[in-house]
Protein backbone atom coordinates (compact mmCIF):
# COMPACT_ATOMS: atom_id res chain seq x y z
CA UNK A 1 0.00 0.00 0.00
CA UNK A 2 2.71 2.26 0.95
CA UNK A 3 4.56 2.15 -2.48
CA UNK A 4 1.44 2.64 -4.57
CA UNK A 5 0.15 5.61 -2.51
CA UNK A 6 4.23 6.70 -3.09
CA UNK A 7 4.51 6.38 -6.59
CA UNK A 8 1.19 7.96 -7.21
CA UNK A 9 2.82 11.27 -5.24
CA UNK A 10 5.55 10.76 -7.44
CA UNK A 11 3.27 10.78 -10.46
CA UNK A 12 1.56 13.76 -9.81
CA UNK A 13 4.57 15.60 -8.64
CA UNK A 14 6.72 14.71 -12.09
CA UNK A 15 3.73 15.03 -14.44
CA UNK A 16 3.46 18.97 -13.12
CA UNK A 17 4.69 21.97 -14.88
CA UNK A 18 4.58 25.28 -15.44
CA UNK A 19 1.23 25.59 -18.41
CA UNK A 20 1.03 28.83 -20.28
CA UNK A 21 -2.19 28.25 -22.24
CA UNK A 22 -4.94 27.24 -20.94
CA UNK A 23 -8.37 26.18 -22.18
CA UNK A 24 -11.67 28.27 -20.83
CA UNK A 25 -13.21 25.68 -19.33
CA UNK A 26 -14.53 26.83 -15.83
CA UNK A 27 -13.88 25.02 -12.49
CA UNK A 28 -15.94 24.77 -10.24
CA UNK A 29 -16.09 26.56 -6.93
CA UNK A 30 -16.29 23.78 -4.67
CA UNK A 31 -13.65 22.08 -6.66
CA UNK A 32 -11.09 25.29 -5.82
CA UNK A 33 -12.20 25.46 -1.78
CA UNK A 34 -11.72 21.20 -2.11
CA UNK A 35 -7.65 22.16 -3.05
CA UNK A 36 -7.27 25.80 -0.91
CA UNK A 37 -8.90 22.99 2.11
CA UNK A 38 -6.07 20.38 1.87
CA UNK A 39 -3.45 22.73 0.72
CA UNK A 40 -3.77 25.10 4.06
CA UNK A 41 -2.34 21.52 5.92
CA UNK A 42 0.93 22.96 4.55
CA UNK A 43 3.56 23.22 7.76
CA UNK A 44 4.16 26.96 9.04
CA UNK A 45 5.94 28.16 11.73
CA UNK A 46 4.08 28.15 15.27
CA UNK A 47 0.98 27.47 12.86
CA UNK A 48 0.72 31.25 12.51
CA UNK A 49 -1.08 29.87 9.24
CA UNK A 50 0.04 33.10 7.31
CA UNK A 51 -1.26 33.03 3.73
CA UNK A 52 -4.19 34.61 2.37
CA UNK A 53 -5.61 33.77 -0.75
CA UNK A 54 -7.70 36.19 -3.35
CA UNK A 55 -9.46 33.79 -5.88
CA UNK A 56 -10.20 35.75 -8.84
CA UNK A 57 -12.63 34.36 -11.57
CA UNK A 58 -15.14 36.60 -14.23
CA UNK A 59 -15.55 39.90 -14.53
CA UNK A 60 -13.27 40.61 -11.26
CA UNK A 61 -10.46 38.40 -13.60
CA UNK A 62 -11.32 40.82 -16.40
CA UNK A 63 -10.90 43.90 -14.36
CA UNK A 64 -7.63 42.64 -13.47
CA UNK A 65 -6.83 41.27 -16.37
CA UNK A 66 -7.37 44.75 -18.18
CA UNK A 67 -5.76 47.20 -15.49
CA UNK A 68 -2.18 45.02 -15.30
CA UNK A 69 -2.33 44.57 -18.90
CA UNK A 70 -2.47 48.35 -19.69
CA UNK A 71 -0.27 49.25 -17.25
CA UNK A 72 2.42 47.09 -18.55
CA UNK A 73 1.89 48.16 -22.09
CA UNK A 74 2.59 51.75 -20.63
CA UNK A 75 6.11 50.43 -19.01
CA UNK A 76 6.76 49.31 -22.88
CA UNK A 77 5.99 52.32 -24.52
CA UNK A 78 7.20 54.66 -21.67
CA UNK A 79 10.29 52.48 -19.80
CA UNK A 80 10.81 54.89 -17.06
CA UNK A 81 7.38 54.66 -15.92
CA UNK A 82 8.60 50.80 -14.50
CA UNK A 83 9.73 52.59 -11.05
CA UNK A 84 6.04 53.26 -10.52
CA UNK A 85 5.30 49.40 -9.94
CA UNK A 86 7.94 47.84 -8.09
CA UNK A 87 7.74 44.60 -6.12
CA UNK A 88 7.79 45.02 -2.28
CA UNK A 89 10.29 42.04 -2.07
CA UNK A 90 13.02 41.19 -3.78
CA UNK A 91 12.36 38.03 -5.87
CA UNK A 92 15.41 37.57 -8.25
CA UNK A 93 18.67 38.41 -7.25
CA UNK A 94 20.24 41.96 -8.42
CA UNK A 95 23.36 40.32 -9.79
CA UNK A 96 23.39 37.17 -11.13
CA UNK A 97 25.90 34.98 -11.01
CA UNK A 98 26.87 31.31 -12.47
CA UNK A 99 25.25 28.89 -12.38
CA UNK A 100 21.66 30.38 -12.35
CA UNK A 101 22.47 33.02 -14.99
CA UNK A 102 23.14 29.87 -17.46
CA UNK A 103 20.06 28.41 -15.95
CA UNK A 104 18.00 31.72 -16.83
CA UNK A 105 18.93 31.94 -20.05
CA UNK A 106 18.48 28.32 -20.90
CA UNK A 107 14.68 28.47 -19.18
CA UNK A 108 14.14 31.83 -21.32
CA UNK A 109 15.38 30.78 -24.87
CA UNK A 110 13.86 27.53 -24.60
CA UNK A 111 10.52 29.28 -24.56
CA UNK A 112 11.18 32.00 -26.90
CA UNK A 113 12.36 29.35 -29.89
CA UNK A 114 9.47 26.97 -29.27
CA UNK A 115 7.37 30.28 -29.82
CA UNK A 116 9.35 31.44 -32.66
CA UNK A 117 10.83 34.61 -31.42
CA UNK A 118 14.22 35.45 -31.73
CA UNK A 119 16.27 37.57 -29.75
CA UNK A 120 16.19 41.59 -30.32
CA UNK A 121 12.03 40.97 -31.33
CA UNK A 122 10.77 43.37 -29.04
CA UNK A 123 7.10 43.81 -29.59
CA UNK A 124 6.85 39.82 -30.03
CA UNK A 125 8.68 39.28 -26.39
CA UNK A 126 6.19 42.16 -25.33
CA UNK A 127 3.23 39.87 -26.56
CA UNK A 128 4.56 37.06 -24.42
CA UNK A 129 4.81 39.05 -21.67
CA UNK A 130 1.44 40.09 -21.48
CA UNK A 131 0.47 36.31 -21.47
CA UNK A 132 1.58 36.46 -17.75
CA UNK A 133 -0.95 39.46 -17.34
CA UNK A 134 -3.81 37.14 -19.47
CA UNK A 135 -3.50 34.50 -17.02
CA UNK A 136 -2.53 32.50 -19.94
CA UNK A 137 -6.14 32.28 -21.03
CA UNK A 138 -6.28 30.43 -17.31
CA UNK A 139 -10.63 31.15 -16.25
CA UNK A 140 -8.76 31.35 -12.63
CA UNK A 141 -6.52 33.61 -10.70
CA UNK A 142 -4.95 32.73 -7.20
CA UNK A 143 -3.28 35.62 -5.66
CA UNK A 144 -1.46 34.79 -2.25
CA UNK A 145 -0.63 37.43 0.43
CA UNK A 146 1.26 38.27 3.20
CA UNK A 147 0.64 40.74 5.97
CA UNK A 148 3.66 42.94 5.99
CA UNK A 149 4.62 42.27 9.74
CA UNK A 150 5.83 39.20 8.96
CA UNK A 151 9.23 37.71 7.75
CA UNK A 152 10.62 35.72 5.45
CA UNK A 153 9.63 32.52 7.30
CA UNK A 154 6.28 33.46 6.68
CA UNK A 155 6.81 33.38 2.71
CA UNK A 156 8.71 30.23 2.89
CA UNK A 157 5.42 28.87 4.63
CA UNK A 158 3.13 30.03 1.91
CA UNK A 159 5.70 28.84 -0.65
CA UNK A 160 4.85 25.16 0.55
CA UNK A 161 1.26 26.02 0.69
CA UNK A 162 1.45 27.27 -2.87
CA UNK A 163 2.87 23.67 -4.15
CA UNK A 164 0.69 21.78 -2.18
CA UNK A 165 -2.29 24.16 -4.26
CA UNK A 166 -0.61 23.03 -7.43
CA UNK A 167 -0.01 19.51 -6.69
CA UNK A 168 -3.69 19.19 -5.33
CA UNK A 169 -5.11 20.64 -8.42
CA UNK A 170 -2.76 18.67 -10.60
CA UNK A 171 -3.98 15.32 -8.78
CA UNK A 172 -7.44 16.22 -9.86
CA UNK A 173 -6.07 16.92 -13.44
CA UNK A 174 -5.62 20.99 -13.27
CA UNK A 175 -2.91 22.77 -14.66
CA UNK A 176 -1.22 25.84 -13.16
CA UNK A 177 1.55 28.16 -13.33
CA UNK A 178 3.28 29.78 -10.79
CA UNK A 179 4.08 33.48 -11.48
CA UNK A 180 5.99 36.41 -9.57
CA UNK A 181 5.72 38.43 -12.45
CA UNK A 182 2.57 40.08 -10.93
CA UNK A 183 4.65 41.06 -8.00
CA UNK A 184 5.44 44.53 -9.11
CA UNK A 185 1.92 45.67 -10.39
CA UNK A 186 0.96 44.91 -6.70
CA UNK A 187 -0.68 48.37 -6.23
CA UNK A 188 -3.02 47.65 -9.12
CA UNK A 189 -3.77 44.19 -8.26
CA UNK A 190 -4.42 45.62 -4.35
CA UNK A 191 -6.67 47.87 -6.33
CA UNK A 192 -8.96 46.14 -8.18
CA UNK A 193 -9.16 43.24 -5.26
CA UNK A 194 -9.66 45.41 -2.31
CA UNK A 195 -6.68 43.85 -0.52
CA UNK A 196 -5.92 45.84 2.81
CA UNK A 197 -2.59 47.84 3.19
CA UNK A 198 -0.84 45.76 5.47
CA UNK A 199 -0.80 42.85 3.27
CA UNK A 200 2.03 42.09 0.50
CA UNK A 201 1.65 39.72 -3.03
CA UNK A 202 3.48 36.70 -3.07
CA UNK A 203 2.68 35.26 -5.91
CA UNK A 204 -0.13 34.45 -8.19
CA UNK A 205 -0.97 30.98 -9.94
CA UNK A 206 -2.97 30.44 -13.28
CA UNK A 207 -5.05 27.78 -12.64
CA UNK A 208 -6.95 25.87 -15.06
CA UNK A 209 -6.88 22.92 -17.69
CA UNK A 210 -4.17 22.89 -20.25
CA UNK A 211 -4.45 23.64 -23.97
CA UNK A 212 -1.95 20.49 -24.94
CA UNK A 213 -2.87 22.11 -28.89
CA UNK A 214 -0.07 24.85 -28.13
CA UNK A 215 2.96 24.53 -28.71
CA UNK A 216 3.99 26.53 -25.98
CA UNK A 217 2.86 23.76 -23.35
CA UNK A 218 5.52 21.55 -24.91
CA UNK A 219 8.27 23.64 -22.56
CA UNK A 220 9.80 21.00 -20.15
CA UNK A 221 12.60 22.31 -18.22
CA UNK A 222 15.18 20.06 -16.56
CA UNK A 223 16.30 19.21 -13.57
CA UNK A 224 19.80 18.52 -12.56
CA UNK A 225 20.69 15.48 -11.05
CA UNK A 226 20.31 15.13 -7.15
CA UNK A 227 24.84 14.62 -7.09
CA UNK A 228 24.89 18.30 -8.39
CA UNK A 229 22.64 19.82 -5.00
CA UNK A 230 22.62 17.20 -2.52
CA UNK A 231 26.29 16.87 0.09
CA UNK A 232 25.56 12.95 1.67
CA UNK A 233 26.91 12.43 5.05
CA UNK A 234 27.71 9.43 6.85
């Protein structure tokens, strides 16, 4: 019993990835509380319990959807206007270094020539971009939050609830994608979602069922080998 209820973790876990176009189809609302229910059994320190979670689905998604979108076509047009959203946490380092520079550029190219766009194409990188702000066609937005007191324990916490979320929805055969490039248009997103002042974004997920007809959904990155990050003991 224990190694099928294993390899069935190991399944799901594996057989997840990062979608970036969805199908329409809605999900239900009972289905979404079923995976926010078992996900909040994610581990947190003194069970402070510290995520919040904004589920965003028809014309609130549009709102959103519109607001970020236009405000991000203004950064393009108008680059200086990017101080104006800024990120109230730092997500990516400010230098990078090797190896996760290589491991950037690999993620980032991999996409771009399965879409067809080559470096220096501006406007079609723009067009990507604004895929993030789209949900991907996803028909739901999670938005996780923090309350500002708190420290970066706290995000670590919701981290783990955020991959339990995915890994729930996966098991039930729903696709998501993890994005922090919603981060900086926090302000906007606090906006249209009525989220108080003394709470921070996270991170937002696309959730919904995948499009496998796009070629973009064909992106699997790798993984290297446990001998590269793991020091053994004995």
């Amino acid at each position: 019993m224990y190694m099928q209820q294993h390899t069935l973790v190991d399944q799901v876990i594996n057989s997840r990835h990062s979608v970036r176009a969805f199908k329409t189809t809605p999900i239900e609302t009972q289905t979404i509380k079923d995976i926010l229910t078992v996900s909040s059994r994610a581990p947190s320190g003194n069970n402070i319990q510290p995520w919040k979670v904004y589920v965003v689905t028809g014309q609130k998604r549009e709102a959103l959807i519109q607001k970020v979108c236009a405000a991000q076509t203004e950064i393009f047009t108008h680059p200086e206007k990017a101080d104006l959203y800024q990120e109230s946490f730092k997500y990516y380092p400010i230098k990078w270094t090797s190896p996760f520079i290589e491991r950037r550029r690999e993620n980032g190219w991999g996409l771009y020539g399965l879409l067809g766009i080559q470096k220096g194409e501006q406007d079609k990188m723009q067009q990507q971009l604004l895929r993030n702000y789209q949900l991907f066609d996803a028909p739901v937005g999670l938005f996780f939050t923090a309350n500002t007191i708190l420290e970066t324990g706290s995000k670590m916490d919701i981290a783990m609830m955020i991959q339990n979320v995915m890994i729930a929805a996966k098991a039930r055969g729903i696709d998501s994608c993890p994005q922090a490039a919603w981060n900086p248009f926090h302000q906007v997103v606090a906006e249209v979602l009525d989220i108080p002042d003394d709470e921070e974004l996270v991170c937002a997920i696309s959730l919904g069922y995948a499009d496998e007809s796009e070629v973009v959904n064909q992106l699997q990155t790798p993984r290297v080998p446990v001998e590269e990050f793991a020091i053994f003991y004995d």
